[in-house]
Protein backbone atom coordinates (compact mmCIF):
# COMPACT_ATOMS: atom_id res chain seq x y z
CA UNK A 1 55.26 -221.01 -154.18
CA UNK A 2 57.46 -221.42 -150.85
CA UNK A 3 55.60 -219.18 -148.14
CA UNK A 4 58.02 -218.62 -145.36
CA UNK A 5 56.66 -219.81 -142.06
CA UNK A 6 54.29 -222.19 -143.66
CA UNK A 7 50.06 -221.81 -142.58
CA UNK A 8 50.70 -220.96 -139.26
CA UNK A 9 49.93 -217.29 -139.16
CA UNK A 10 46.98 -217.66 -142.12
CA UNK A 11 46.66 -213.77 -142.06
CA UNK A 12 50.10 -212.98 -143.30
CA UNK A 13 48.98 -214.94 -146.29
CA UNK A 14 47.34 -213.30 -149.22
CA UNK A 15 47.81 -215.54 -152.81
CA UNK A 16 47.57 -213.49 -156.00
CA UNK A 17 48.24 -214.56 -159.51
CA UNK A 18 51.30 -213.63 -161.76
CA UNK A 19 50.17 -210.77 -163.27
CA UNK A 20 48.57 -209.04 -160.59
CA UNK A 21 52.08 -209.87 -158.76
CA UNK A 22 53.36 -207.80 -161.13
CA UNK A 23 51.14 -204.90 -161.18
CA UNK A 24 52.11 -204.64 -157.46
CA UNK A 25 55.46 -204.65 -157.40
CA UNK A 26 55.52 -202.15 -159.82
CA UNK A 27 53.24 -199.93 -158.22
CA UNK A 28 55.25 -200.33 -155.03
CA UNK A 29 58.51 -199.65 -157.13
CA UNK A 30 56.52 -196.48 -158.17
CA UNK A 31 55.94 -195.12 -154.93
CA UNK A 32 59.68 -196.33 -153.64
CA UNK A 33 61.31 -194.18 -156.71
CA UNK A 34 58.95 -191.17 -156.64
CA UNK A 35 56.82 -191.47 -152.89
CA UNK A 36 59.61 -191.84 -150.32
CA UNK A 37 60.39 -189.42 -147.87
CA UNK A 38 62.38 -188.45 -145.39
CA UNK A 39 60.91 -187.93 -141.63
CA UNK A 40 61.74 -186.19 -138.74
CA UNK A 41 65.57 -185.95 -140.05
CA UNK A 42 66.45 -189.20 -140.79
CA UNK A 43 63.93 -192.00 -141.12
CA UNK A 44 61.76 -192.39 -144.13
CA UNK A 45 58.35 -193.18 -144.85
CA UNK A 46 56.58 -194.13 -148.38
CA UNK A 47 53.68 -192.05 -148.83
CA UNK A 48 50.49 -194.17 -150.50
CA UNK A 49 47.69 -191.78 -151.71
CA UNK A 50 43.65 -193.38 -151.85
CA UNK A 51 40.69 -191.75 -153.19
CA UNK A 52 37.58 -191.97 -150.99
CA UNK A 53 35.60 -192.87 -153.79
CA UNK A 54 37.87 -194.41 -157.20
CA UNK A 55 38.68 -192.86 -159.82
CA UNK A 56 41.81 -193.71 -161.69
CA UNK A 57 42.09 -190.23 -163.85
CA UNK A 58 41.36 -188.62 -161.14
CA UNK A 59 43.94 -190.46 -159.21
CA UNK A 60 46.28 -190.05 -161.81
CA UNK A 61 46.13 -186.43 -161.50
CA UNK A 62 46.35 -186.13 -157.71
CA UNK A 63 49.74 -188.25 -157.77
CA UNK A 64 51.15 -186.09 -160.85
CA UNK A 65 49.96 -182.66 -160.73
CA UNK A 66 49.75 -182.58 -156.64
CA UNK A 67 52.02 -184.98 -154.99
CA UNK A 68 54.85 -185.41 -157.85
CA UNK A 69 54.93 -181.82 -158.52
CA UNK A 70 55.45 -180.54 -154.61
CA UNK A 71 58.09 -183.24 -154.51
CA UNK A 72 60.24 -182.42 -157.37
CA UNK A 73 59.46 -178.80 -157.19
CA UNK A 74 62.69 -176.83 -156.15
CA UNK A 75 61.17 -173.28 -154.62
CA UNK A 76 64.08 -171.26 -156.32
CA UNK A 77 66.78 -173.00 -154.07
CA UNK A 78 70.35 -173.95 -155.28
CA UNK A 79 70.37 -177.05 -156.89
CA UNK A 80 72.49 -179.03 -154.49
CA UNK A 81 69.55 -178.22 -151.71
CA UNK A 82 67.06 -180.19 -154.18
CA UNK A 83 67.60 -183.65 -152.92
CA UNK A 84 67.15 -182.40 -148.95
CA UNK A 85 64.25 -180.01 -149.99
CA UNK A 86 62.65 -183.24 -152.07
CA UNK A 87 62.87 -185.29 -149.23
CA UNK A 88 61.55 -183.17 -146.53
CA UNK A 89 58.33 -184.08 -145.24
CA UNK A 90 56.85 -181.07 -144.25
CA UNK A 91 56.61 -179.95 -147.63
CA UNK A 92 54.37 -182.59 -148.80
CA UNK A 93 52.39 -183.38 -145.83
CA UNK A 94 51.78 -179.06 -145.91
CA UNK A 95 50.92 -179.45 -149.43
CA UNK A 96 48.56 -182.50 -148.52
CA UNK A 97 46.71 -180.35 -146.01
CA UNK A 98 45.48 -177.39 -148.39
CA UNK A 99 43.32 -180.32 -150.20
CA UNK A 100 39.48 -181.34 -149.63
CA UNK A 101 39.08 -184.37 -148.28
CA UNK A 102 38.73 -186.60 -151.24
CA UNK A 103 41.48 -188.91 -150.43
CA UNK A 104 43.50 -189.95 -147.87
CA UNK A 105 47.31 -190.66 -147.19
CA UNK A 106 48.79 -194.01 -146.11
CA UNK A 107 52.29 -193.55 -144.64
CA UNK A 108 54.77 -196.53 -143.96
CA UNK A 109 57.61 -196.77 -142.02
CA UNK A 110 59.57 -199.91 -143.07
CA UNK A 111 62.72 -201.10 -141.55
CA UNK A 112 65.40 -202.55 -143.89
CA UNK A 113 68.04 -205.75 -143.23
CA UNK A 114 69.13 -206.95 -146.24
CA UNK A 115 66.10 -208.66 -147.76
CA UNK A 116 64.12 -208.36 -144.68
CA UNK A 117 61.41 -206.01 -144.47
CA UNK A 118 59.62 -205.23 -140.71
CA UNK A 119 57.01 -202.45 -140.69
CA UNK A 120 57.70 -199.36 -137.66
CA UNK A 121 54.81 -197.77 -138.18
CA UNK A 122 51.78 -198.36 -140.44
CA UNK A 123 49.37 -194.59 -140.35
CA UNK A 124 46.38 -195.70 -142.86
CA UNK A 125 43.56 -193.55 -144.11
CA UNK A 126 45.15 -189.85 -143.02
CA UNK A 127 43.14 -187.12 -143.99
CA UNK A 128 43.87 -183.70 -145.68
CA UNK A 129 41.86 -182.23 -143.06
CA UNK A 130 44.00 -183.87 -139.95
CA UNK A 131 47.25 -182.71 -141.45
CA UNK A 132 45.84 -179.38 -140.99
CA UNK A 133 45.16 -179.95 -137.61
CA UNK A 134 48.41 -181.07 -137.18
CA UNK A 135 50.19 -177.67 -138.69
CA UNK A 136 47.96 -175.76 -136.75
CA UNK A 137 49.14 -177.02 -133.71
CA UNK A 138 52.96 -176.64 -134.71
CA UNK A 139 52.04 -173.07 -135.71
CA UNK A 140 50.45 -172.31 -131.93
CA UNK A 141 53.22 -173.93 -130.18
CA UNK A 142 56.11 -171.86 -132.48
CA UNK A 143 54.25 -168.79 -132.05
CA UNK A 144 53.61 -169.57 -127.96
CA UNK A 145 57.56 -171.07 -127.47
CA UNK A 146 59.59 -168.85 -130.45
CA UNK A 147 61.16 -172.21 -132.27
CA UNK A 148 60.29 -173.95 -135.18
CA UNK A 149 59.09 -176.95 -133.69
CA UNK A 150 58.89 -180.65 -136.15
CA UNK A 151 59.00 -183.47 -135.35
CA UNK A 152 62.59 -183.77 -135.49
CA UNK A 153 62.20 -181.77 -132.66
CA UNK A 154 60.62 -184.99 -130.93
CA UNK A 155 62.94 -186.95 -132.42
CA UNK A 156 66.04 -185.54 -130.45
CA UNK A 157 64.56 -186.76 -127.29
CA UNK A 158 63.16 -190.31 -127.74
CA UNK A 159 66.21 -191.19 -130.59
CA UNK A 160 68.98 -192.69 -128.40
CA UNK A 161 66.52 -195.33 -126.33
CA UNK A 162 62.99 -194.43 -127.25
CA UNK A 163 62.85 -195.11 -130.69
CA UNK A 164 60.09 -197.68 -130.34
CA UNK A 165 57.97 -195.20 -128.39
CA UNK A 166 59.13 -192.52 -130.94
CA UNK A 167 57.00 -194.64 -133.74
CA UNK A 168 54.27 -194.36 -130.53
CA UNK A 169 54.19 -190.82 -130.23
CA UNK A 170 53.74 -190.35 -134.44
CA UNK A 171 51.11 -192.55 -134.57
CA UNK A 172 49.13 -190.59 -131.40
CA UNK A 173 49.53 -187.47 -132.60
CA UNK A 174 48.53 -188.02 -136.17
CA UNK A 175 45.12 -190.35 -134.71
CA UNK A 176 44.45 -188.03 -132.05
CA UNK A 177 45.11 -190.93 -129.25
CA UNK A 178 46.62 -189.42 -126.17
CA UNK A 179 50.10 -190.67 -125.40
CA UNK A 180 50.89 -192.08 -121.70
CA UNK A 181 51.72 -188.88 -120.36
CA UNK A 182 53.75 -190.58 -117.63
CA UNK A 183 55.96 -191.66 -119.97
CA UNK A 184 56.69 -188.63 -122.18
CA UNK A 185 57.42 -186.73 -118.96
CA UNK A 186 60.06 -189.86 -118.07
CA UNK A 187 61.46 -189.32 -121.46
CA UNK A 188 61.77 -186.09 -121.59
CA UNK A 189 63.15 -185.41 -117.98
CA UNK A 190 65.44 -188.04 -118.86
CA UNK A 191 66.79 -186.17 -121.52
CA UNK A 192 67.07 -182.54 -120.22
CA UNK A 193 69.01 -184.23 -117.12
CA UNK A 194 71.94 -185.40 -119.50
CA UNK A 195 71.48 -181.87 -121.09
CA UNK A 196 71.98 -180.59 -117.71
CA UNK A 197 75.10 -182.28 -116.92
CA UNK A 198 76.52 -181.57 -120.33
CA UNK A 199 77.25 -178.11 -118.87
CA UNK A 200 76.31 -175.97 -121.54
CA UNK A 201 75.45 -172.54 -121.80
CA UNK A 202 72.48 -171.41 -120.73
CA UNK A 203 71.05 -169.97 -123.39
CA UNK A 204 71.26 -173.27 -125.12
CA UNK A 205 70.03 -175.47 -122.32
CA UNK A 206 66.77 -172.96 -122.46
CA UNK A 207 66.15 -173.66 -126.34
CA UNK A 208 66.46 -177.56 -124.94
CA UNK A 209 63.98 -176.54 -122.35
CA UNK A 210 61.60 -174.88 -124.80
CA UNK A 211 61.77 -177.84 -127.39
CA UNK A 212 60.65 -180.00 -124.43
CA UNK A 213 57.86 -178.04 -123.55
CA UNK A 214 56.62 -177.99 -127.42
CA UNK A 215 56.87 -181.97 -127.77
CA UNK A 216 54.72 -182.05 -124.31
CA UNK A 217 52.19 -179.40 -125.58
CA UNK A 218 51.88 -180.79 -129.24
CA UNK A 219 51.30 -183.92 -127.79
CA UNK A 220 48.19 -182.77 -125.34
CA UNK A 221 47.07 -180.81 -128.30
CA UNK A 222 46.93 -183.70 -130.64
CA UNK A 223 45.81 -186.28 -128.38
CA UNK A 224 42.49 -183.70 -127.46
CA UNK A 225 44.09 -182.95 -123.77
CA UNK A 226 44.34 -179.14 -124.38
CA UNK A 227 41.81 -176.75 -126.43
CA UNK A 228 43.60 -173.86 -128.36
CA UNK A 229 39.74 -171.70 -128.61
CA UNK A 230 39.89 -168.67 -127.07
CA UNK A 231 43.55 -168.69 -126.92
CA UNK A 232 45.33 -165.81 -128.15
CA UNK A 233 47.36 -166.87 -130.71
CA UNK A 234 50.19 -164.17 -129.85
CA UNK A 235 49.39 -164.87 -126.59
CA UNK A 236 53.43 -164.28 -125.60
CA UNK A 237 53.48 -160.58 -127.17
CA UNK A 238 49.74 -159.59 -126.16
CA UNK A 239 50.31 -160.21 -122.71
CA UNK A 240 50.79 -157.45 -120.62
CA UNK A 241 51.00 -158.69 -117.46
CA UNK A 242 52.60 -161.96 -115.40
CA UNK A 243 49.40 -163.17 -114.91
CA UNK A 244 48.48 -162.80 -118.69
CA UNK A 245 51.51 -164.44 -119.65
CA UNK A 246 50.79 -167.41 -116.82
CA UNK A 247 47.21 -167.93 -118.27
CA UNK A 248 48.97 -168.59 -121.43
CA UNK A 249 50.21 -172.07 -120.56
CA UNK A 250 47.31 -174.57 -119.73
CA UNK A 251 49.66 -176.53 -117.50
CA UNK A 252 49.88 -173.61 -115.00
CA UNK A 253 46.02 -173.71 -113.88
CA UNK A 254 47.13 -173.92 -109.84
CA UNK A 255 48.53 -172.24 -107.71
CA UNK A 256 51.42 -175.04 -107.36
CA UNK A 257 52.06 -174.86 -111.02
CA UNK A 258 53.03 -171.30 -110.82
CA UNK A 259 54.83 -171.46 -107.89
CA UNK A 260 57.26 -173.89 -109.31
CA UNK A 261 57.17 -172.48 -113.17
CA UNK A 262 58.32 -169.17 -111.06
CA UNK A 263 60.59 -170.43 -109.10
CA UNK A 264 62.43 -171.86 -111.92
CA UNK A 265 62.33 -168.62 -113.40
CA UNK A 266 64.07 -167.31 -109.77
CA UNK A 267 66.52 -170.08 -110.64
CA UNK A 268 67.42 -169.27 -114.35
CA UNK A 269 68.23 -165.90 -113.04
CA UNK A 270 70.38 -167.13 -110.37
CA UNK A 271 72.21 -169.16 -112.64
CA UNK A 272 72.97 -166.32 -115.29
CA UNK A 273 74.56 -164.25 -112.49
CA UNK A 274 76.78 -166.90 -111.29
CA UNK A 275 77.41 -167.74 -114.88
CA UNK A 276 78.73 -163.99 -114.96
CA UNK A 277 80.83 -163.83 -111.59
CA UNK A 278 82.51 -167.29 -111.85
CA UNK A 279 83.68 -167.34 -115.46
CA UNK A 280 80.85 -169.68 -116.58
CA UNK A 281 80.88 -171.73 -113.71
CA UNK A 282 77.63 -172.56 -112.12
CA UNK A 283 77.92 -174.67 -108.83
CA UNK A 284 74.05 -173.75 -107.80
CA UNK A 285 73.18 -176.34 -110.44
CA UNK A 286 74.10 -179.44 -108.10
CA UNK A 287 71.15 -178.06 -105.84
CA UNK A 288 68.95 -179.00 -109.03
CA UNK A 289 69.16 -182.88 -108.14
CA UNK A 290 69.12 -183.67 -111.52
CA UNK A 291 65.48 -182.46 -111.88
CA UNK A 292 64.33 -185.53 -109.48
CA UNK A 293 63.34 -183.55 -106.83
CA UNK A 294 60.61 -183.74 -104.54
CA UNK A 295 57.97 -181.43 -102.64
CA UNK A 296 60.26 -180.63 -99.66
CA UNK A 297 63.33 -180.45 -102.23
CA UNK A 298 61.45 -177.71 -103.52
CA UNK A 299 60.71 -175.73 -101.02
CA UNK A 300 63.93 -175.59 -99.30
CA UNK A 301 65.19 -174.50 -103.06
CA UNK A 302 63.05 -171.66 -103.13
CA UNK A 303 65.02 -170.07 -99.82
CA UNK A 304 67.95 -171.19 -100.97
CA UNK A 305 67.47 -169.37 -103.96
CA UNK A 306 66.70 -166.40 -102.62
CA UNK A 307 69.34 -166.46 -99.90
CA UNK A 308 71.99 -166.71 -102.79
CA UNK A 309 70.31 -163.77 -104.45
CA UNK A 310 70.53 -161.52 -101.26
CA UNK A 311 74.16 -162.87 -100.87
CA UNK A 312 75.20 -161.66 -104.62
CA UNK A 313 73.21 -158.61 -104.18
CA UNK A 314 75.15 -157.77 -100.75
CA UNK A 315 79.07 -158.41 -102.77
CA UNK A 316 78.35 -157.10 -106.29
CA UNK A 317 78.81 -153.91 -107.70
CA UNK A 318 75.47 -154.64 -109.89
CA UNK A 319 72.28 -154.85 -108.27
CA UNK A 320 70.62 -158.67 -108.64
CA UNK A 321 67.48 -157.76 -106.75
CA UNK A 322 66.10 -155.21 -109.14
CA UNK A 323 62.37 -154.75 -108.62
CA UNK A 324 61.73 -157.37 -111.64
CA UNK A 325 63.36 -160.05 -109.22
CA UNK A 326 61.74 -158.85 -106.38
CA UNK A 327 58.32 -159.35 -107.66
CA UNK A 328 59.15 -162.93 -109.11
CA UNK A 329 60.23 -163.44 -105.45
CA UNK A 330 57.01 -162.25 -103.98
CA UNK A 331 54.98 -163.99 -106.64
CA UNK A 332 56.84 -167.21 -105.98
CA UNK A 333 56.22 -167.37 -102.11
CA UNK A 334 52.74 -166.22 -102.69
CA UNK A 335 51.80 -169.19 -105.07
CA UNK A 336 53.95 -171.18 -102.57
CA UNK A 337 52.22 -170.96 -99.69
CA UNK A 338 48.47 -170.87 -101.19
CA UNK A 339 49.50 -174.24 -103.10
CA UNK A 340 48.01 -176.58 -99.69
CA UNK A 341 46.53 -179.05 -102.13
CA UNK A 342 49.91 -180.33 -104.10
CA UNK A 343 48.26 -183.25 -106.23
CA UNK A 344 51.51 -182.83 -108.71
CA UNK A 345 53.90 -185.67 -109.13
CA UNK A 346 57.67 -185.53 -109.18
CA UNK A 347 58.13 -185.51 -112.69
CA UNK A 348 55.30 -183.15 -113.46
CA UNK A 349 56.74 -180.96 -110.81
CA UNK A 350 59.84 -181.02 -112.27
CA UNK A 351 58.89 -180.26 -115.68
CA UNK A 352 57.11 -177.50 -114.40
CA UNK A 353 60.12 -176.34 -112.97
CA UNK A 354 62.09 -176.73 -115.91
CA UNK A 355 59.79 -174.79 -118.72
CA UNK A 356 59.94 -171.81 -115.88
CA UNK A 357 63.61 -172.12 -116.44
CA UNK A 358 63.76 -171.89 -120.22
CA UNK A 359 61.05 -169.20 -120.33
CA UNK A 360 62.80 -167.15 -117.79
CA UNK A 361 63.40 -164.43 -120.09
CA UNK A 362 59.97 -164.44 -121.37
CA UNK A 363 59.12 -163.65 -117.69
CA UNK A 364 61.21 -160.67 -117.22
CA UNK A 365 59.80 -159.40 -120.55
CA UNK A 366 56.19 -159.38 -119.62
CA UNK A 367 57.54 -157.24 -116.11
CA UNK A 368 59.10 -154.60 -118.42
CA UNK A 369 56.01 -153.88 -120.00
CA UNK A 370 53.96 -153.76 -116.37
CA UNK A 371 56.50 -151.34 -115.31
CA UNK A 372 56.46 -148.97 -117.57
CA UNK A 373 52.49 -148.77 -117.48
CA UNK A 374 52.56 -148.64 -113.24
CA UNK A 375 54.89 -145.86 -114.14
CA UNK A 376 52.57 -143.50 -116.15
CA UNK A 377 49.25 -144.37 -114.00
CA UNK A 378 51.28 -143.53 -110.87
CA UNK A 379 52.36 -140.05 -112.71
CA UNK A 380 49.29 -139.71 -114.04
């Protein structure tokens, strides 16, 4: 028959006779009606199941007692939720991931225009045994960051001009590639800076910052940059001290690191007292640059910071240097100044700066507990 494009590209050409033709498209009608997903919100992806060695009964059953059944099933939810709940992708790929590895998954990301057909993404011979992998590492980073991280999650940051290197990202993290980490930090700096100047609150601009940090981590995790043994996994609530909490996150291993993760933390707090005393206002965040700042950017922040801090403490009738802030303070300028060998980059430094921002509260948390425990040694 006519074959578009003629011979020229010989590998896009497969012949196969009429009734195999047939067999085909009606398997791939199959898995259209009954194997299509949606993905990270709003894309979908037709999910094409392989045993490792055939068997057609026992293929049969896989696709209607384990992957039919999780899709249509409705887990006691209204009726009108079946369609979203059918559709969700976590479901099936979670119900995919409590098999043995007998078979593997095939996932496809096509995109439609009128008759035309171009493939996204192409993930071939996933096993059961990866997608647990994967769900592990959601579960450390929820439990380490409090959010329910998916990769919808990622999808908010690379959907308005990343969506090529969205497809990217999927296919690292479910091969185990690393991702160009230049790049994710570009993308994601990117994103927090328009979050930035949307002037939100700040209790919403530190979700933002958390989300970040999980697409970052999830990404080193996957890609075999970052090792969860040995980690605690409530590492957040176990730790009793800053330090604890610090060696939590395997990007703070120097002294640099900390010092800026801190000082964002300084920051965060000096925000949420102007945020009080100006009627939501928060002028300090023009001193931010737009998160492009650079090593001397930083360090004049960090007095600047404090200055403002002593200048709030002076004219309110709350006190803003409690010993909590103190310590940060102290903690800060000590990482600061033992940080000689800064091998960070801007955007690393940054981000750094950043995830100390959205985990400020964590920080003044962990220095609850310390104090309380100082408290009864000292009496005791």
């Amino acid at each position: 028959h006519f074959i578009h494009g003629g011979f020229r590209r010989k590998e896009f050409v497969f012949p196969v006779c009429y009734e195999c033709g047939l067999k085909l498209k009606e398997g791939w009608n199959f898995v259209v009606r009954n194997l299509t997903f949606n993905f990270a919100g709003k894309l979908k992806f037709h999910l094409i199941p392989e045993l490792v060695i055939e068997d057609k009964e026992k293929l049969k059953w896989l696709v209607e007692k384990r992957l039919l059944k999780t899709a249509k099933k409705v887990d006691g939810l209204s009726e009108e939720a079946k369609d979203k709940l059918v559709q969700d992708e976590r479901r099936i790929l979670k119900k995919i991931s409590e098999e043995k590895n007998y078979f593997t998954v095939h996932l496809l990301f096509l995109k439609k225009r009128n008759d035309e057909e171009k493939i996204n993404l192409y993930l071939y011979g996933i096993y059961p045994s990866r997608l647990k992998e994967l769900f592990e590492f959601k579960g450390y980073i929820d439990r380490l960051l409090g959010i329910n991280f998916n990769y919808s999650t990622v999808w908010d940051f690379f959907k308005k001009d990343y969506q090529k290197q969205f497809y990217e990202y999927t296919r690292s993290t479910f091969k185990g590639v690393p991702f160009n980490n230049v790049l994710l930090l570009k993308i994601l700096l990117e994103k927090l800076k328009q979050l930035l100047n949307e002037k939100k609150r700040l209790n919403t601009f530190e979700r933002d910052l958390k989300k970040a940090l999980g697409v970052y981590l999830f990404s080193l995790l996957t890609g075999g940059g970052l090792n969860m043994e040995g980690k605690n996994s409530n590492c957040l609530e176990g730790s009793q001290t800053l330090e604890e909490f610090l060696d939590c996150f395997p990007l703070l291993g120097g002294n640099a690191e900390r010092g800026l993760f801190l000082l964002g933390v300084l920051t965060e707090k000096l925000l949420e007292v102007q945020e009080k005393r100006l009627d939501g206002n928060k002028p300090f965040l023009k001193k931010l640059k737009g998160l492009k700042m650079g090593k001397r950017d930083f360090k004049n922040l960090f007095t600047e910071v404090v200055a403002k801090l002593e200048e709030y403490n002076q004219a309110s009738d709350f006190r803003v240097l409690t010993k909590k802030v103190k310590k940060v303070i102290e903690k800060t300028a000590q990482y600061l100044l033992s940080s000689q060998d800064w091998k960070l980059s801007d955007k690393e430094a940054n981000f750094i700066f950043a995830c100390g921002m959205g985990l400020s509260q964590k920080v003044f948390e962990i220095l609850d507990k310390e104090s309380p425990k100082k408290g009864k040694n000292q009496g005791g």
